[in-house]
PDB file of N, CA and C in Angstrom:
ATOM      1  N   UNK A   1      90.719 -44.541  -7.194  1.00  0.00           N
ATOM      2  CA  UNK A   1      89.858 -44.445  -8.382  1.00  0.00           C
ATOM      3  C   UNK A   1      90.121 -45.631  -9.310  1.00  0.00           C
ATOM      4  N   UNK A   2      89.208 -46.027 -10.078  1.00  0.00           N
ATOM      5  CA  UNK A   2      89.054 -47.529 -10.708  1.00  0.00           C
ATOM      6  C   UNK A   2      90.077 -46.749 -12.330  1.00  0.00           C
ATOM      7  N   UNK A   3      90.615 -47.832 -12.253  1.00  0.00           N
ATOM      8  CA  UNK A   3      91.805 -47.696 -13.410  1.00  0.00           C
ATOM      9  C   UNK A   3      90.698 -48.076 -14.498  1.00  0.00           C
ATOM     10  N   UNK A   4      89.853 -49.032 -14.730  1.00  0.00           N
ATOM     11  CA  UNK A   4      89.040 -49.611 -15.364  1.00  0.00           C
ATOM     12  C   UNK A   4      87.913 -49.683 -14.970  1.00  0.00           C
ATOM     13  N   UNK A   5      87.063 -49.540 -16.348  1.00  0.00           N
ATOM     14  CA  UNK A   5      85.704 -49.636 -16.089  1.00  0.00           C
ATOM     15  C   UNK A   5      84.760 -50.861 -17.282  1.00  0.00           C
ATOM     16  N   UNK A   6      84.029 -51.424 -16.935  1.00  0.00           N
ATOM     17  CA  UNK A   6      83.257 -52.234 -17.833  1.00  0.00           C
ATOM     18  C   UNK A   6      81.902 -51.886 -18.252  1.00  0.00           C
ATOM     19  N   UNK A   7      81.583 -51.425 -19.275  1.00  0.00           N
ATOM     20  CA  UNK A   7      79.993 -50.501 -19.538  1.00  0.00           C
ATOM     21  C   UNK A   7      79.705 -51.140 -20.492  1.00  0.00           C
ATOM     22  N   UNK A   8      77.830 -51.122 -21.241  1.00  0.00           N
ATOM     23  CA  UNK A   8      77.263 -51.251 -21.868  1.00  0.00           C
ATOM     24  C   UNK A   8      76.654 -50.107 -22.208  1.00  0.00           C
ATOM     25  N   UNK A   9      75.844 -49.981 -23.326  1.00  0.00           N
ATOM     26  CA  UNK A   9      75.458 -48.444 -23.801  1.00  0.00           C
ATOM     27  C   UNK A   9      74.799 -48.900 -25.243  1.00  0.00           C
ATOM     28  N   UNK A  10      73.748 -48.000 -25.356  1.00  0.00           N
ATOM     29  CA  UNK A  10      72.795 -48.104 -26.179  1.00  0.00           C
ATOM     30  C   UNK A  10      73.131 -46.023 -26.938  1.00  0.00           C
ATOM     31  N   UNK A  11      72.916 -46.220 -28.031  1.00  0.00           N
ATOM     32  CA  UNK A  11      73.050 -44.845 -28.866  1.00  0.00           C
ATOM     33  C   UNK A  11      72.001 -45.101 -29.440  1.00  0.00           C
ATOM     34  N   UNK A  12      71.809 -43.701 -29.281  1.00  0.00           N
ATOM     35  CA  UNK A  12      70.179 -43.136 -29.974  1.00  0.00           C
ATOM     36  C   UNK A  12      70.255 -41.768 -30.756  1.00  0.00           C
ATOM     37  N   UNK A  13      69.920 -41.252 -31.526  1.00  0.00           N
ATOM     38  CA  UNK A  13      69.936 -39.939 -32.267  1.00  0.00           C
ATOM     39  C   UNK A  13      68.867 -38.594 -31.522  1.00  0.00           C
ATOM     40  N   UNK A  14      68.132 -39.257 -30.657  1.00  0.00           N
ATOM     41  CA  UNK A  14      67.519 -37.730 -29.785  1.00  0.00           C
ATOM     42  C   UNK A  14      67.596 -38.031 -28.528  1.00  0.00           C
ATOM     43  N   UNK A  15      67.545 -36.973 -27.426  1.00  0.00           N
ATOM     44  CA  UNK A  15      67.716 -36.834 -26.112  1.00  0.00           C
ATOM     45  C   UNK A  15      66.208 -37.919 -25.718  1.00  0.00           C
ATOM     46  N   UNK A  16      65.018 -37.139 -26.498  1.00  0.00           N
ATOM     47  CA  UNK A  16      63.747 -37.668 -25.663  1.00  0.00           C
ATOM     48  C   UNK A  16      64.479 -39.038 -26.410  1.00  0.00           C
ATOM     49  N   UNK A  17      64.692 -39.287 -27.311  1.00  0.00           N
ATOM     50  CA  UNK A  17      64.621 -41.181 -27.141  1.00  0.00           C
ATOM     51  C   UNK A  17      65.423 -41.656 -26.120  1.00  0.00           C
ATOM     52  N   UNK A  18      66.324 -41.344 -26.295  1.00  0.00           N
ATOM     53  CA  UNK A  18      67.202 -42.187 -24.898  1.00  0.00           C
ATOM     54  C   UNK A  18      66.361 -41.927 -23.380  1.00  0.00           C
ATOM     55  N   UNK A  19      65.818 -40.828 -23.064  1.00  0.00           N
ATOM     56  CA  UNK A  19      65.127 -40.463 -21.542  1.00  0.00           C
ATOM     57  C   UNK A  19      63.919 -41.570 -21.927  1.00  0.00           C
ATOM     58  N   UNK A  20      63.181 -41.848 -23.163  1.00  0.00           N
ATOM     59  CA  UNK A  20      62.185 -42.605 -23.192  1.00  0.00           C
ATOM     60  C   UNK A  20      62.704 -44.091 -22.897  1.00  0.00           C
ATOM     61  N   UNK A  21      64.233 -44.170 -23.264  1.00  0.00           N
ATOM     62  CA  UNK A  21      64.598 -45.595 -23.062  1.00  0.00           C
ATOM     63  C   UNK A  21      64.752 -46.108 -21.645  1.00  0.00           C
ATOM     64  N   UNK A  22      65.366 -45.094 -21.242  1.00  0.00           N
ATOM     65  CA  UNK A  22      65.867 -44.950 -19.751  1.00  0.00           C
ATOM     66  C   UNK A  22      64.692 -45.422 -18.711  1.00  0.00           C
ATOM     67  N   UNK A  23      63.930 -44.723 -19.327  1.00  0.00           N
ATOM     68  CA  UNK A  23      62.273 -44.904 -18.053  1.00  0.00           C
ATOM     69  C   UNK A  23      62.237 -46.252 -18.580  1.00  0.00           C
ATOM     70  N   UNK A  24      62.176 -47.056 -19.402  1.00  0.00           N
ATOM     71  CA  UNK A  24      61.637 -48.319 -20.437  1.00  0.00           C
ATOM     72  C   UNK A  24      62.593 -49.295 -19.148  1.00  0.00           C
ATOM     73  N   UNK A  25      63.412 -48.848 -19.308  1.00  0.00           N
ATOM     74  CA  UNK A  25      64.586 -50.042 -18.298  1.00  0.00           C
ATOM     75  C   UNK A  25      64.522 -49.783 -16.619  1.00  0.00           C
ATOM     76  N   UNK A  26      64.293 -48.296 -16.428  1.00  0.00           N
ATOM     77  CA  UNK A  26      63.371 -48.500 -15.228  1.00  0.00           C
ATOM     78  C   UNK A  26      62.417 -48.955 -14.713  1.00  0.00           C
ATOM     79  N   UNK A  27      61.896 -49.322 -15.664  1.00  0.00           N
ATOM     80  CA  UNK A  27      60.385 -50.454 -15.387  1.00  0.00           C
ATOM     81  C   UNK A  27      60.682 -51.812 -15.689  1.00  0.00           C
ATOM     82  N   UNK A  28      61.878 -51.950 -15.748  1.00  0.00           N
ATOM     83  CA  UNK A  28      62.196 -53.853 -16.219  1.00  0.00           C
ATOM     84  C   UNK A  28      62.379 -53.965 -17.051  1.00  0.00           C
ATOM     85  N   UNK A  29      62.557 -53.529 -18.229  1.00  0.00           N
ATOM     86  CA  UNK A  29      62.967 -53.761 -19.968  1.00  0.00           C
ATOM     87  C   UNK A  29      64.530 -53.958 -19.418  1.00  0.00           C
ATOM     88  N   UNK A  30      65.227 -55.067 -20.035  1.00  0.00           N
ATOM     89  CA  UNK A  30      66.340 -55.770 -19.889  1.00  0.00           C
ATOM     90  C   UNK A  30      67.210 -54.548 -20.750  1.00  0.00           C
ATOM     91  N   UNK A  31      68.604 -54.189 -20.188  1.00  0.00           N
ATOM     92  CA  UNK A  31      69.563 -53.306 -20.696  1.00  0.00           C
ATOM     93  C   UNK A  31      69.739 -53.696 -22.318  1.00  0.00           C
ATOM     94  N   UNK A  32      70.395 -54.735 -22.163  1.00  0.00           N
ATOM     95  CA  UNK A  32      70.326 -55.486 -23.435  1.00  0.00           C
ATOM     96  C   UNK A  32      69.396 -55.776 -24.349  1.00  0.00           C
ATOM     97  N   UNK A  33      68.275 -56.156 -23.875  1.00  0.00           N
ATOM     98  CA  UNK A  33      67.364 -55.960 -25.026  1.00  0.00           C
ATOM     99  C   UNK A  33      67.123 -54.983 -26.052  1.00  0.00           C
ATOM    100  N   UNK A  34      66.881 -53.526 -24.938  1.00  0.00           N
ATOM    101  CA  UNK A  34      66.579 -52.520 -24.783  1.00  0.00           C
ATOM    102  C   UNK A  34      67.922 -52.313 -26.210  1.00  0.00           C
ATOM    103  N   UNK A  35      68.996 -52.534 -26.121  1.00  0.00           N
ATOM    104  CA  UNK A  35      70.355 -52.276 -26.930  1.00  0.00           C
ATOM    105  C   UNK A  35      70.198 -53.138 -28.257  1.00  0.00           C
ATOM    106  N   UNK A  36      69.943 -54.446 -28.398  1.00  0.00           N
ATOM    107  CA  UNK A  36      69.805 -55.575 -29.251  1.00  0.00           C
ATOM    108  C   UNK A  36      68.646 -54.215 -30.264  1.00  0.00           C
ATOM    109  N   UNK A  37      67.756 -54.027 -29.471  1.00  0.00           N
ATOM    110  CA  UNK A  37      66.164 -53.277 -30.468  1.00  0.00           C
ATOM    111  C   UNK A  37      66.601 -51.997 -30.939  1.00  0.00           C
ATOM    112  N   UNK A  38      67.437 -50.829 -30.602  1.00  0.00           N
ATOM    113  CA  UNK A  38      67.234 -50.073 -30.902  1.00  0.00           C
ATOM    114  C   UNK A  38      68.741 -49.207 -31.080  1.00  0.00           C
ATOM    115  N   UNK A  39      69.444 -49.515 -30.536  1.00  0.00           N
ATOM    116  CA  UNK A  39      71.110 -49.404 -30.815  1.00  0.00           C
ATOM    117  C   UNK A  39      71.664 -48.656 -31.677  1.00  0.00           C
ATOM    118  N   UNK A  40      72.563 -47.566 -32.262  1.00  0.00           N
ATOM    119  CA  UNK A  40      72.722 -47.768 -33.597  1.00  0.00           C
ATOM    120  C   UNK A  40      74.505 -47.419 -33.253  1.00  0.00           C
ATOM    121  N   UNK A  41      74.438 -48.311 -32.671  1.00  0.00           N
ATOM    122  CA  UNK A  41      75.933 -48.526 -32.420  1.00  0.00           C
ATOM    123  C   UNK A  41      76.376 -50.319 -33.033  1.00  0.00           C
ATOM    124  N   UNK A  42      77.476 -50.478 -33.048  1.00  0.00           N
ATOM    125  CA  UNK A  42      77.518 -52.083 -33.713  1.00  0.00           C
ATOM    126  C   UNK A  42      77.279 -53.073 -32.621  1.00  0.00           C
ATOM    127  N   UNK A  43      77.974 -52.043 -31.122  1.00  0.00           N
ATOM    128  CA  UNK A  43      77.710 -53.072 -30.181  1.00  0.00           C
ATOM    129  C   UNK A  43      76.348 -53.838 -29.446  1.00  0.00           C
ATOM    130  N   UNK A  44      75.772 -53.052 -30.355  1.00  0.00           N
ATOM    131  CA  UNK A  44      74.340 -53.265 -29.908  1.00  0.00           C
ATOM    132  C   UNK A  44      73.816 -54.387 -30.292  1.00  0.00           C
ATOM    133  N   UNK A  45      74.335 -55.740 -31.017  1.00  0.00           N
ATOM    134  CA  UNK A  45      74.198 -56.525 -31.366  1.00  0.00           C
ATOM    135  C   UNK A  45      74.715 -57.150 -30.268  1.00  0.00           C
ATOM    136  N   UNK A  46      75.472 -57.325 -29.583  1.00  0.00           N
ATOM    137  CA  UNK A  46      76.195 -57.863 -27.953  1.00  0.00           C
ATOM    138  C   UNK A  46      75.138 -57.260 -26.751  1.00  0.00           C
ATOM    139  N   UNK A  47      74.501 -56.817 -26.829  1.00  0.00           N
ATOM    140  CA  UNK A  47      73.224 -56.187 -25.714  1.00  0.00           C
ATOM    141  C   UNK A  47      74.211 -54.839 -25.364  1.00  0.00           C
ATOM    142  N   UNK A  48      75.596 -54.018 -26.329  1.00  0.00           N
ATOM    143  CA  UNK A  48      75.745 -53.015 -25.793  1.00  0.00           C
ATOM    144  C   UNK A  48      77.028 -53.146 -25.384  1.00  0.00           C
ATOM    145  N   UNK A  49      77.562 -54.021 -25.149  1.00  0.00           N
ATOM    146  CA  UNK A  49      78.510 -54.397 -24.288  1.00  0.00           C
ATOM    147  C   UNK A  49      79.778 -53.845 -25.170  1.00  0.00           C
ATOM    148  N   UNK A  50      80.386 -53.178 -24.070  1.00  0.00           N
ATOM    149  CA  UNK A  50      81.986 -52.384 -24.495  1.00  0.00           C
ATOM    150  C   UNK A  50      83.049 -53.433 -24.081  1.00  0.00           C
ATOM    151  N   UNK A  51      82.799 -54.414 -23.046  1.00  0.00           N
ATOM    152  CA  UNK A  51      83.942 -54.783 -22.648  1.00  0.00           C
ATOM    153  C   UNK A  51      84.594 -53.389 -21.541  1.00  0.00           C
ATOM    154  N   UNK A  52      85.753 -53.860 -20.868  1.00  0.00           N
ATOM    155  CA  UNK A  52      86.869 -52.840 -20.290  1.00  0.00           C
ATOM    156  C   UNK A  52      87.127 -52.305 -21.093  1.00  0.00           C
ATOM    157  N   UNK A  53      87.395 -50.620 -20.667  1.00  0.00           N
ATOM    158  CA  UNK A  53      88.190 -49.824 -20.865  1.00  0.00           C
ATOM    159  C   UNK A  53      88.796 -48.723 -20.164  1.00  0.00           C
ATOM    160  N   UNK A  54      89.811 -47.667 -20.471  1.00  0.00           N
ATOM    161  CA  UNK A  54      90.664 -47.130 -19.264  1.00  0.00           C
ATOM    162  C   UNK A  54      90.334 -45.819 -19.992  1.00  0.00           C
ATOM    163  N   UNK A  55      90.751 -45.066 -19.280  1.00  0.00           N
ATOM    164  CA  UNK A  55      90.905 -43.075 -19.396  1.00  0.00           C
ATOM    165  C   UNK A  55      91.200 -43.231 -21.076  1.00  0.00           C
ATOM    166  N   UNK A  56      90.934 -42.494 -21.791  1.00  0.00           N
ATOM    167  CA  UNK A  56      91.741 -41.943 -23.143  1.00  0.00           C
ATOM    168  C   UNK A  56      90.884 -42.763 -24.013  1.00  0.00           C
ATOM    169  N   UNK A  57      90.238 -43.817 -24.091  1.00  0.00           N
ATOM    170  CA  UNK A  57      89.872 -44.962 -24.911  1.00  0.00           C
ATOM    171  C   UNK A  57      88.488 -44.117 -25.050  1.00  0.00           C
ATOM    172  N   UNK A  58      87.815 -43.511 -25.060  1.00  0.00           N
ATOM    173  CA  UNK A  58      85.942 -42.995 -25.287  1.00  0.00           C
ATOM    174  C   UNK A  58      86.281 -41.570 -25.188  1.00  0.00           C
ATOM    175  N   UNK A  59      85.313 -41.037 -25.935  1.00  0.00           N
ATOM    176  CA  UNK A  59      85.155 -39.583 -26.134  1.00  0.00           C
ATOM    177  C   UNK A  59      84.833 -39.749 -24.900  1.00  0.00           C
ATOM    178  N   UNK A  60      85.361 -37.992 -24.335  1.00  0.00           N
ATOM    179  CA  UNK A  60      85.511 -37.048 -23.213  1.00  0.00           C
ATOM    180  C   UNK A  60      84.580 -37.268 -22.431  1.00  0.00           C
ATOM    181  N   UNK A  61      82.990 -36.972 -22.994  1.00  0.00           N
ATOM    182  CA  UNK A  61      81.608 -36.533 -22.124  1.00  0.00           C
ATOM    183  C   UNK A  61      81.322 -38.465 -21.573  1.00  0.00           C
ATOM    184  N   UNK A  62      81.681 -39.489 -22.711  1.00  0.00           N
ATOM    185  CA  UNK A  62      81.097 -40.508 -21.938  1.00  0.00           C
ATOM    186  C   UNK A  62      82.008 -41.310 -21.278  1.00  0.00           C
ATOM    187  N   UNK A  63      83.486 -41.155 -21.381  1.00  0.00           N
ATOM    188  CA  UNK A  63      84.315 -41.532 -20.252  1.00  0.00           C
ATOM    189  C   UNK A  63      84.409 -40.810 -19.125  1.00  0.00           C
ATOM    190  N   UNK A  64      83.992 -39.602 -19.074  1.00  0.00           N
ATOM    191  CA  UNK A  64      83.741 -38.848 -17.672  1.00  0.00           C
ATOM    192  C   UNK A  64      82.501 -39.526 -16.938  1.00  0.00           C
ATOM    193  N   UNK A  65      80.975 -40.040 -17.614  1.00  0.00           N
ATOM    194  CA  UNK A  65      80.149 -40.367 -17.515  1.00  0.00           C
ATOM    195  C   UNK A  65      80.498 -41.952 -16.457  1.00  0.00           C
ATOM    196  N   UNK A  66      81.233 -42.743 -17.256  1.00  0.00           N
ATOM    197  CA  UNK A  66      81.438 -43.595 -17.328  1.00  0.00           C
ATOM    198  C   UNK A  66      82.431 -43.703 -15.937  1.00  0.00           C
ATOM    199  N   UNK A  67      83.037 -43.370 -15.821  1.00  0.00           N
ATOM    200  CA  UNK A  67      84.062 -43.219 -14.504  1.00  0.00           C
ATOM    201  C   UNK A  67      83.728 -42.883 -13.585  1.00  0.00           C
ATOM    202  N   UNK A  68      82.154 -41.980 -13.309  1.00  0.00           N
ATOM    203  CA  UNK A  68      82.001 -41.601 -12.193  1.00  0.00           C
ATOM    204  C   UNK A  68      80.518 -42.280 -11.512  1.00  0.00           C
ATOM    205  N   UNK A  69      80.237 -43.415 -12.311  1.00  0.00           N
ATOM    206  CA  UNK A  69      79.156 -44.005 -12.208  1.00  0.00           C
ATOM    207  C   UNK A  69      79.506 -45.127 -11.240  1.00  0.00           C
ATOM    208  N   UNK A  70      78.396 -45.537 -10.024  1.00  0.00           N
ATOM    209  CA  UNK A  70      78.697 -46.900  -9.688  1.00  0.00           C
ATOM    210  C   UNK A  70      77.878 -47.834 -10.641  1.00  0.00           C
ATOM    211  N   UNK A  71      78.430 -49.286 -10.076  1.00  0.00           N
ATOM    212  CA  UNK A  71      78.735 -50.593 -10.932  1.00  0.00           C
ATOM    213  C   UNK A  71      76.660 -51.051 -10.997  1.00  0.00           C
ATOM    214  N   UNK A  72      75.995 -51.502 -11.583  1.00  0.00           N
ATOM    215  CA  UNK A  72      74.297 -51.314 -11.545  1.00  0.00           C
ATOM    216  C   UNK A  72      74.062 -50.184 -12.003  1.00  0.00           C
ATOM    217  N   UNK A  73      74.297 -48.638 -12.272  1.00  0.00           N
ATOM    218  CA  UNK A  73      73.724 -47.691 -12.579  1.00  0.00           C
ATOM    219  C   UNK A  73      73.265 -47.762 -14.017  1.00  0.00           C
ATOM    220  N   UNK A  74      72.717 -46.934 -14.123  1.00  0.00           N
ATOM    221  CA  UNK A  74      71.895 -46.578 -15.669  1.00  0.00           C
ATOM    222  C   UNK A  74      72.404 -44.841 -15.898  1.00  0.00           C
ATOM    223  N   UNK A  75      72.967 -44.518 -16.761  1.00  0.00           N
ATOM    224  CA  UNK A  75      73.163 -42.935 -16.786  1.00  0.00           C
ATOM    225  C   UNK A  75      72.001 -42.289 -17.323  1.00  0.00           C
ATOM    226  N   UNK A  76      72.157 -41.020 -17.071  1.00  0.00           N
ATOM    227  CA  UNK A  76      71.068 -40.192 -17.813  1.00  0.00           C
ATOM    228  C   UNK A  76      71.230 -40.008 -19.281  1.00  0.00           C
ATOM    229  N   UNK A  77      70.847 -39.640 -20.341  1.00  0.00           N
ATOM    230  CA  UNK A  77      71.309 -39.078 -21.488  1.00  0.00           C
ATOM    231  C   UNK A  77      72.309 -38.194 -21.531  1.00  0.00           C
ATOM    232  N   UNK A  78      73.256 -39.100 -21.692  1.00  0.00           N
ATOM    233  CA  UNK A  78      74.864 -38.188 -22.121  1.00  0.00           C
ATOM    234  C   UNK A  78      75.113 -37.996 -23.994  1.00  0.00           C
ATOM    235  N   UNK A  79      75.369 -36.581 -24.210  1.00  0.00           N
ATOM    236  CA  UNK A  79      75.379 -36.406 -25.251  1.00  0.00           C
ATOM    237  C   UNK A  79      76.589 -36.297 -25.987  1.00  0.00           C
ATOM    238  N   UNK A  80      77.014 -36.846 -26.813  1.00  0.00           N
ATOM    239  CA  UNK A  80      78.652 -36.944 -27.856  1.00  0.00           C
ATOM    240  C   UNK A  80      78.108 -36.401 -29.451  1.00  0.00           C
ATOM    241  N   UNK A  81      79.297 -36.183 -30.038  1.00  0.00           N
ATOM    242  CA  UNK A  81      78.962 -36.206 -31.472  1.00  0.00           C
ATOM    243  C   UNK A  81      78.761 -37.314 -32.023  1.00  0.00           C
ATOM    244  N   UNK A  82      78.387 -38.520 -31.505  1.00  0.00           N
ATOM    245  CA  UNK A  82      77.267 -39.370 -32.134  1.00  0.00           C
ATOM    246  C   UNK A  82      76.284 -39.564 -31.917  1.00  0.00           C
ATOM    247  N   UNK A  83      76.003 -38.656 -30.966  1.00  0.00           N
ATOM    248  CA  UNK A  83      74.343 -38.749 -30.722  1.00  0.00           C
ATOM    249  C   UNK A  83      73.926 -39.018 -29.169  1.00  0.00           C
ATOM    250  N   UNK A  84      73.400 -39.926 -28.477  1.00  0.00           N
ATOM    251  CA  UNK A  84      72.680 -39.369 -26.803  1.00  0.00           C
ATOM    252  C   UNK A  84      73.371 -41.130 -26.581  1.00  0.00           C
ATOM    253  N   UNK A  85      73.691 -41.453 -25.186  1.00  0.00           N
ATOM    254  CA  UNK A  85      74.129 -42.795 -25.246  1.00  0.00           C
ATOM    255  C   UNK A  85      73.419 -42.427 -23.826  1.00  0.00           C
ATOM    256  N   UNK A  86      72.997 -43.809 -23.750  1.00  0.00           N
ATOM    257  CA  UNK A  86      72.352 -44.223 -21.996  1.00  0.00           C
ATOM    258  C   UNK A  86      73.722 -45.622 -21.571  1.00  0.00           C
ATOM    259  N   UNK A  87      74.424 -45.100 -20.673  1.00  0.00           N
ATOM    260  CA  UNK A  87      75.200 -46.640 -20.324  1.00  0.00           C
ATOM    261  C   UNK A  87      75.208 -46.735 -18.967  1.00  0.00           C
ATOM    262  N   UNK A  88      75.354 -48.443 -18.808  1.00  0.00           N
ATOM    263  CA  UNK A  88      75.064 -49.302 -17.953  1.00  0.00           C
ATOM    264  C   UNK A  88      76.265 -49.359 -17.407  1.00  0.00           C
ATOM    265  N   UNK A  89      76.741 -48.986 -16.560  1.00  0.00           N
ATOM    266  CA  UNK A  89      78.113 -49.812 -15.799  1.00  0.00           C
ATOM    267  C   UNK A  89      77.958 -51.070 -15.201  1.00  0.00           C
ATOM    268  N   UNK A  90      78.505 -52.021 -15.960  1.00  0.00           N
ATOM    269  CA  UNK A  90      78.882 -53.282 -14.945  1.00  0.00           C
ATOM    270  C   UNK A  90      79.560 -53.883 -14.082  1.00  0.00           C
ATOM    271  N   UNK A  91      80.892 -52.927 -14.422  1.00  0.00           N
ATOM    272  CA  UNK A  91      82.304 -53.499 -12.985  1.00  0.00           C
ATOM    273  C   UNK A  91      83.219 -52.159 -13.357  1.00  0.00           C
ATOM    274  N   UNK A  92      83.740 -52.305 -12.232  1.00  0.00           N
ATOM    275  CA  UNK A  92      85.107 -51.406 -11.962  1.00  0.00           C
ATOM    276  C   UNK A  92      86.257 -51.971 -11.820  1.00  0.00           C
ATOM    277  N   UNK A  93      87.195 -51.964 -12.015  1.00  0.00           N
ATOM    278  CA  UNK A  93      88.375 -52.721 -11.357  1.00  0.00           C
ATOM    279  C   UNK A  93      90.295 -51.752 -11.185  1.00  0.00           C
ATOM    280  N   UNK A  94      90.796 -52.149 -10.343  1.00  0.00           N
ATOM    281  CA  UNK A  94      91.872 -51.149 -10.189  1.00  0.00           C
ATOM    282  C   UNK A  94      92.749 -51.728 -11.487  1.00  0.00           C
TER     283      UNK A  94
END
């Protein structure tokens, strides 16, 4: 199992927005863009981008999310107490 993971992620305040985003990037809308426009996270100014991180570092629901995703995926609307996050995994590494 990957000790590390590298994700991007866009936060949104309702389920339908993020599922509306989700389809948006299934049709070719760039991850990042998609994050740069509508984000309301800080990283969303970086297209989203978390950088690495390991077990313990992200609330529960999106490091579980996040760990069990392969590297290209798009998640579904995962929900935290900040609201619905759609993330991108970009790499894994041991």
């Amino acid at each position: 199992m990957a000790q590390f993971v590298k994700a991007s992620h866009i936060l949104v305040k309702t389920e339908e927005e993020a599922s509306k985003l989700k389809e948006e990037i299934k049709g070719g809308k760039a991850f990042a863009q998609a994050a740069q426009e509508v984000s309301l996270c800080p990283s969303g100014r970086n297209g989203g981008d978390l950088g690495y991180f390991t077990k313990g570092q992200m609330v529960k629901e999106f490091e579980d999310a996040a760990f069990s995703m392969e590297v290209g995926e798009v998640s579904d609307p995962i929900k935290t107490q900040f609201g619905y996050h759609l993330i991108y995994l970009t790499d894994k590494k041991d």
